[in-house]
C-alpha atoms as a PDB file:
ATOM      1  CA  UNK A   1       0.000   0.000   0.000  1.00  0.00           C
ATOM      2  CA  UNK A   2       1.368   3.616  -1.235  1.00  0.00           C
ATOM      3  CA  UNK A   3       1.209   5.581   1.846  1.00  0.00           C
ATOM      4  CA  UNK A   4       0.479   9.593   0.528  1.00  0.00           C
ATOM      5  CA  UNK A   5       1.954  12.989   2.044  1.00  0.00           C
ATOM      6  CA  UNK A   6       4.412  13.892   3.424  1.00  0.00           C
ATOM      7  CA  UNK A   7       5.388  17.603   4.950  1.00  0.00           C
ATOM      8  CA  UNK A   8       6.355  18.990   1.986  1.00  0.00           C
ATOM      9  CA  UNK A   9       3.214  18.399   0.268  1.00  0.00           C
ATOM     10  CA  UNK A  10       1.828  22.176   1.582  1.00  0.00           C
ATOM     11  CA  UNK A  11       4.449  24.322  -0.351  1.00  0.00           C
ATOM     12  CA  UNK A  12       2.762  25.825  -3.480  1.00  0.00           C
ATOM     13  CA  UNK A  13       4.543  24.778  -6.899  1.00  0.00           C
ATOM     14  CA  UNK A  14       3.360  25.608 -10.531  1.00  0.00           C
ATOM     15  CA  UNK A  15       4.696  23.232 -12.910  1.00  0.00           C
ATOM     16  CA  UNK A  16       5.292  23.601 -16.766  1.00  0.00           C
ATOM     17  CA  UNK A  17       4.961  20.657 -17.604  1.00  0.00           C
ATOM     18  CA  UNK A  18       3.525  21.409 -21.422  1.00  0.00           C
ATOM     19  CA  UNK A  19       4.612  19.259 -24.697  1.00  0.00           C
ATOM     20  CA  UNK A  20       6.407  16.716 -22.179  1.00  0.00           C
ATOM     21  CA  UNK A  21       5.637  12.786 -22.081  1.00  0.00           C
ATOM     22  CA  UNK A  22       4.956  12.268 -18.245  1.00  0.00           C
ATOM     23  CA  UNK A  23       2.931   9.488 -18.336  1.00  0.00           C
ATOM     24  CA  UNK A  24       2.741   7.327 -14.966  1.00  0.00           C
ATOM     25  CA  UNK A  25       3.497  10.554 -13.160  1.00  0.00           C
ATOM     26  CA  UNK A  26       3.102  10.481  -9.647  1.00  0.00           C
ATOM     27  CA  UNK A  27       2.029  14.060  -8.306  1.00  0.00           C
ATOM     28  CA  UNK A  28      -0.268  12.625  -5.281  1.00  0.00           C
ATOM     29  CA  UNK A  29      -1.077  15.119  -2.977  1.00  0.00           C
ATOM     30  CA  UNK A  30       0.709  17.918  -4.776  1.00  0.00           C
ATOM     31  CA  UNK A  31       0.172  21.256  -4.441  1.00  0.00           C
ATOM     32  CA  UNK A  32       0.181  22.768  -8.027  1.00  0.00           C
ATOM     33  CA  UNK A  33      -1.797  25.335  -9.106  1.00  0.00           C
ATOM     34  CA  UNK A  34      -1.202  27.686 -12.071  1.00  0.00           C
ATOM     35  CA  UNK A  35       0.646  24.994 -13.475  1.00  0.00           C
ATOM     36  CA  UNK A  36       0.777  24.255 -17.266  1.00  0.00           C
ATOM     37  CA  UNK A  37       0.208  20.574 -18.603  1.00  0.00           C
ATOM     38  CA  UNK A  38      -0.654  21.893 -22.429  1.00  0.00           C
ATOM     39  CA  UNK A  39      -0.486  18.794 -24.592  1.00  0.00           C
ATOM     40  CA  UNK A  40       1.191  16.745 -22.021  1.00  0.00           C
ATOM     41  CA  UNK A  41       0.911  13.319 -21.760  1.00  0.00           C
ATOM     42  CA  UNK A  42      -0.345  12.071 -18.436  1.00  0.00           C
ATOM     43  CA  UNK A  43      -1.763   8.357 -18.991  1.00  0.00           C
ATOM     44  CA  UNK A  44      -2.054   6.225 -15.635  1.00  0.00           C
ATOM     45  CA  UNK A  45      -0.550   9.305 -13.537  1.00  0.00           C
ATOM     46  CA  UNK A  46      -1.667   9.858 -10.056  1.00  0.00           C
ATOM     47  CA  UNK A  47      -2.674  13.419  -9.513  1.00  0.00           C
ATOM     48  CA  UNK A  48      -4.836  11.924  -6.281  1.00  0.00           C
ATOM     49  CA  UNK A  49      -5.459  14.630  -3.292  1.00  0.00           C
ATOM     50  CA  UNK A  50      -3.557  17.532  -5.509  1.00  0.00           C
ATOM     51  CA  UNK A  51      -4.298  21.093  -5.836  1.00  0.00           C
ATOM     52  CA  UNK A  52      -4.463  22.008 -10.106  1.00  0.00           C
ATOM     53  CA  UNK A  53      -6.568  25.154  -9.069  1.00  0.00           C
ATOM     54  CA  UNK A  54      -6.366  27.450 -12.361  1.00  0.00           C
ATOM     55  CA  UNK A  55      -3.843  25.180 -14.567  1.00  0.00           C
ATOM     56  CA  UNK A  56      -4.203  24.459 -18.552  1.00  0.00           C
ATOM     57  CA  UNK A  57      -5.033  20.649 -19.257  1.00  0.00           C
ATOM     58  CA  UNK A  58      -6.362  21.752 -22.864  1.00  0.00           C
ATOM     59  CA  UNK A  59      -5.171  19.297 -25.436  1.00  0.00           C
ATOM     60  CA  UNK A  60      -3.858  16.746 -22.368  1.00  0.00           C
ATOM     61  CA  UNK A  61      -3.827  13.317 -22.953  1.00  0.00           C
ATOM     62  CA  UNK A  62      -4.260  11.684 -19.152  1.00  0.00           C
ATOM     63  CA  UNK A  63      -5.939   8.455 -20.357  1.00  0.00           C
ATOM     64  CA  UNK A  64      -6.570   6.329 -17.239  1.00  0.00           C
ATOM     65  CA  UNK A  65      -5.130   9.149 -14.944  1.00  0.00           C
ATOM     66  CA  UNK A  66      -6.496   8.904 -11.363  1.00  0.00           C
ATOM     67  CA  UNK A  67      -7.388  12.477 -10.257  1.00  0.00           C
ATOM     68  CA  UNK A  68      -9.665  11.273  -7.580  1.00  0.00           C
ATOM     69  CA  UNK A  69     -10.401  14.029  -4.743  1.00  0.00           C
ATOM     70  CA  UNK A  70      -8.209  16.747  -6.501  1.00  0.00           C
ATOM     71  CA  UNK A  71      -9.368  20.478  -6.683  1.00  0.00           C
ATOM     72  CA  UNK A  72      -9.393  21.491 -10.285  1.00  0.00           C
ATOM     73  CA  UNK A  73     -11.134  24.398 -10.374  1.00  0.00           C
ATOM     74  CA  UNK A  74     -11.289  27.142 -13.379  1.00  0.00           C
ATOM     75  CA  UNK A  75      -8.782  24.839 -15.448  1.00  0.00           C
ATOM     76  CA  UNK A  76      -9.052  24.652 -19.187  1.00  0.00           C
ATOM     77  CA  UNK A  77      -9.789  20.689 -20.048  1.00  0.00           C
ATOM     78  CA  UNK A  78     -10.810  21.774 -23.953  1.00  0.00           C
ATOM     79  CA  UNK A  79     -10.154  19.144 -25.955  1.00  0.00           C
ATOM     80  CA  UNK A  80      -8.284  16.964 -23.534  1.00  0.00           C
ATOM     81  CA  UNK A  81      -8.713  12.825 -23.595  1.00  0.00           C
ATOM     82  CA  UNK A  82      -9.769  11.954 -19.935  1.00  0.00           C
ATOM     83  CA  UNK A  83     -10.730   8.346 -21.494  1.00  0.00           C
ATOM     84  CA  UNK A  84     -11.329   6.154 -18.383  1.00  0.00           C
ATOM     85  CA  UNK A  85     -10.064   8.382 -15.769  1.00  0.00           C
ATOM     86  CA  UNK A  86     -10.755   8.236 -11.836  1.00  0.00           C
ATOM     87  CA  UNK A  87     -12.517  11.348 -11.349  1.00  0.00           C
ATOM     88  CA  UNK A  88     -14.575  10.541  -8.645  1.00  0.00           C
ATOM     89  CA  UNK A  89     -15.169  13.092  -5.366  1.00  0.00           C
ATOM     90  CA  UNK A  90     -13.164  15.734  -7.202  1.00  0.00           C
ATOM     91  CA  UNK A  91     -14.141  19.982  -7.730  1.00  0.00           C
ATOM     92  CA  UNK A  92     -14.574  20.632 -11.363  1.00  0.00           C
ATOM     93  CA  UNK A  93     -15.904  23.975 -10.533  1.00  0.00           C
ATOM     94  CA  UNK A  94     -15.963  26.222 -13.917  1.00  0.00           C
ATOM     95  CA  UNK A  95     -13.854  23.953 -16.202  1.00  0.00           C
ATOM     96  CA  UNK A  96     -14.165  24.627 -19.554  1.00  0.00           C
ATOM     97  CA  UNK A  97     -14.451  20.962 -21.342  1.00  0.00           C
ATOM     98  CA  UNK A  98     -15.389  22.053 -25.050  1.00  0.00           C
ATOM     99  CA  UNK A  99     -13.869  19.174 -27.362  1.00  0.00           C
ATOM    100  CA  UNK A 100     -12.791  16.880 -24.096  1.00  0.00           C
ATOM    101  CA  UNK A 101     -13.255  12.733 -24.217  1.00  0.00           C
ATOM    102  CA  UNK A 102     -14.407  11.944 -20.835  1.00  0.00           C
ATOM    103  CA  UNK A 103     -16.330   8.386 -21.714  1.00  0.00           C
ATOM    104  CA  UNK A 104     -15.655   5.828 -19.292  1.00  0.00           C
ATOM    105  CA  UNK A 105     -14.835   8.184 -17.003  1.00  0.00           C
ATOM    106  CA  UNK A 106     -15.760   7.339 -13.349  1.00  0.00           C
ATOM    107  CA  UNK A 107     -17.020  11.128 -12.173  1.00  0.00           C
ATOM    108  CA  UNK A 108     -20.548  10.624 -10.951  1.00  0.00           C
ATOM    109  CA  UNK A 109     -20.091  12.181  -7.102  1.00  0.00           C
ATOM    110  CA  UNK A 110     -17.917  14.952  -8.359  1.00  0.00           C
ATOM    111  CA  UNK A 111     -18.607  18.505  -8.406  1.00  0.00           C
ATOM    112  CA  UNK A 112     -19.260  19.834 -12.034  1.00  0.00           C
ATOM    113  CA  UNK A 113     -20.659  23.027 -11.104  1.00  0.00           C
ATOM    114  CA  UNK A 114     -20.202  25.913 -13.734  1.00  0.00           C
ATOM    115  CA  UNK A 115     -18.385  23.555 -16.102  1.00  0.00           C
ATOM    116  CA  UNK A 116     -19.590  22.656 -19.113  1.00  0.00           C
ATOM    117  CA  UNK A 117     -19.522  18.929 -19.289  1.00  0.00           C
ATOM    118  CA  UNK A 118     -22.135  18.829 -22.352  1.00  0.00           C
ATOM    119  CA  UNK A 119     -19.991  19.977 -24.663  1.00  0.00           C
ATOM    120  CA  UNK A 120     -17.395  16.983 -23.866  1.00  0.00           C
ATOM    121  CA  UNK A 121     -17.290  13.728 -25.716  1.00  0.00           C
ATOM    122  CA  UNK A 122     -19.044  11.484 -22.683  1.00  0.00           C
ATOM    123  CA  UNK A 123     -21.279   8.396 -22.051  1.00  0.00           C
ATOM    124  CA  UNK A 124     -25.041   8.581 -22.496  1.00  0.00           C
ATOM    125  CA  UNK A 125     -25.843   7.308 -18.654  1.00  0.00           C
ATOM    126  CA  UNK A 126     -23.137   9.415 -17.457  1.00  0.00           C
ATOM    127  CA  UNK A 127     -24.924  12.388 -19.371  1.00  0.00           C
ATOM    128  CA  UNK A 128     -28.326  11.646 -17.735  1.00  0.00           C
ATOM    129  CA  UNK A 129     -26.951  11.624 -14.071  1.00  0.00           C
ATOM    130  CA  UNK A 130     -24.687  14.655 -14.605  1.00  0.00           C
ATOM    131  CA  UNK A 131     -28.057  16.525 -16.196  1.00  0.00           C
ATOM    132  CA  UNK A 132     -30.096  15.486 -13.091  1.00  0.00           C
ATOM    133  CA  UNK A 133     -27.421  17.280 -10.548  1.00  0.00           C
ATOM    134  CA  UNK A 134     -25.641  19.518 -12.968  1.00  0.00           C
ATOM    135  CA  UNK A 135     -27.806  20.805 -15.280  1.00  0.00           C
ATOM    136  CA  UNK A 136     -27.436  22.539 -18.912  1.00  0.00           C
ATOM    137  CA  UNK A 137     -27.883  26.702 -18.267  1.00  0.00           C
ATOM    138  CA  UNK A 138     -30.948  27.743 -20.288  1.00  0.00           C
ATOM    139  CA  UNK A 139     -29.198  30.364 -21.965  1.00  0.00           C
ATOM    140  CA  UNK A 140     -26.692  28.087 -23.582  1.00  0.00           C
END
């Protein structure tokens, strides 16, 4: 068992991380917002417990990526592939997700609001649950 934290995990660090290959990444319990992950490539990392408050995902491949109970709120997810990630119990409060792939994604008890998840690539059933809790803005 992967024991998480540590004492350092509190000191604030915005990583540029765009255009790089990082897959199987292990930022668990990091504390990065601002940071830039542009086009990176982030399959099976573990951004678990982390802080991405106000970071660029757009374009992002983090296929299988467990971002379980991570605050990712106003990041840019446009056109990112989130295929099968673990986004369960995290804050996607105002994310834009225009162009994303989030089928298969496990995200039910998440927080989606002010994002627009309907204009993402995603599952039927996960559409109808998110629509029940989170739904579509008249005006848009």
């Amino acid at each position: 068992m992967v024991m998480s934290g540590s004492s350092t995990d509190n000191k604030e660090e915005s990583l540029d991380w765009s255009y790089q290959n990082k897959a199987g990444a292990l930022l668990r319990r990091g504390n990065h917002p601002k940071s830039n992950f542009k086009r990176c490539i982030l399959n099976n990392a573990d951004l678990t417990e982390g802080n991405f408050v106000d970071s660029d995902f757009s374009r992002a491949s983090m296929v299988e990526a467990d971002l379980m109970k991570s605050a990712f709120d106003n990041c840019d997810f446009r056109g990112a592939d989130l295929r099968k990630a673990r986004l369960n119990i995290s804050n996607f409060r105002n994310c834009k997700f225009d162009g994303a792939d989030i089928r298969g994604i496990r995200g039910r008890y998440a927080i989606w609001q002010g994002s627009d998840w309907w204009n993402a690539k995603l599952d039927e059933d996960l559409a109808k649950v998110l629509a029940k809790k989170w739904a579509k803005p008249e005006d848009s």
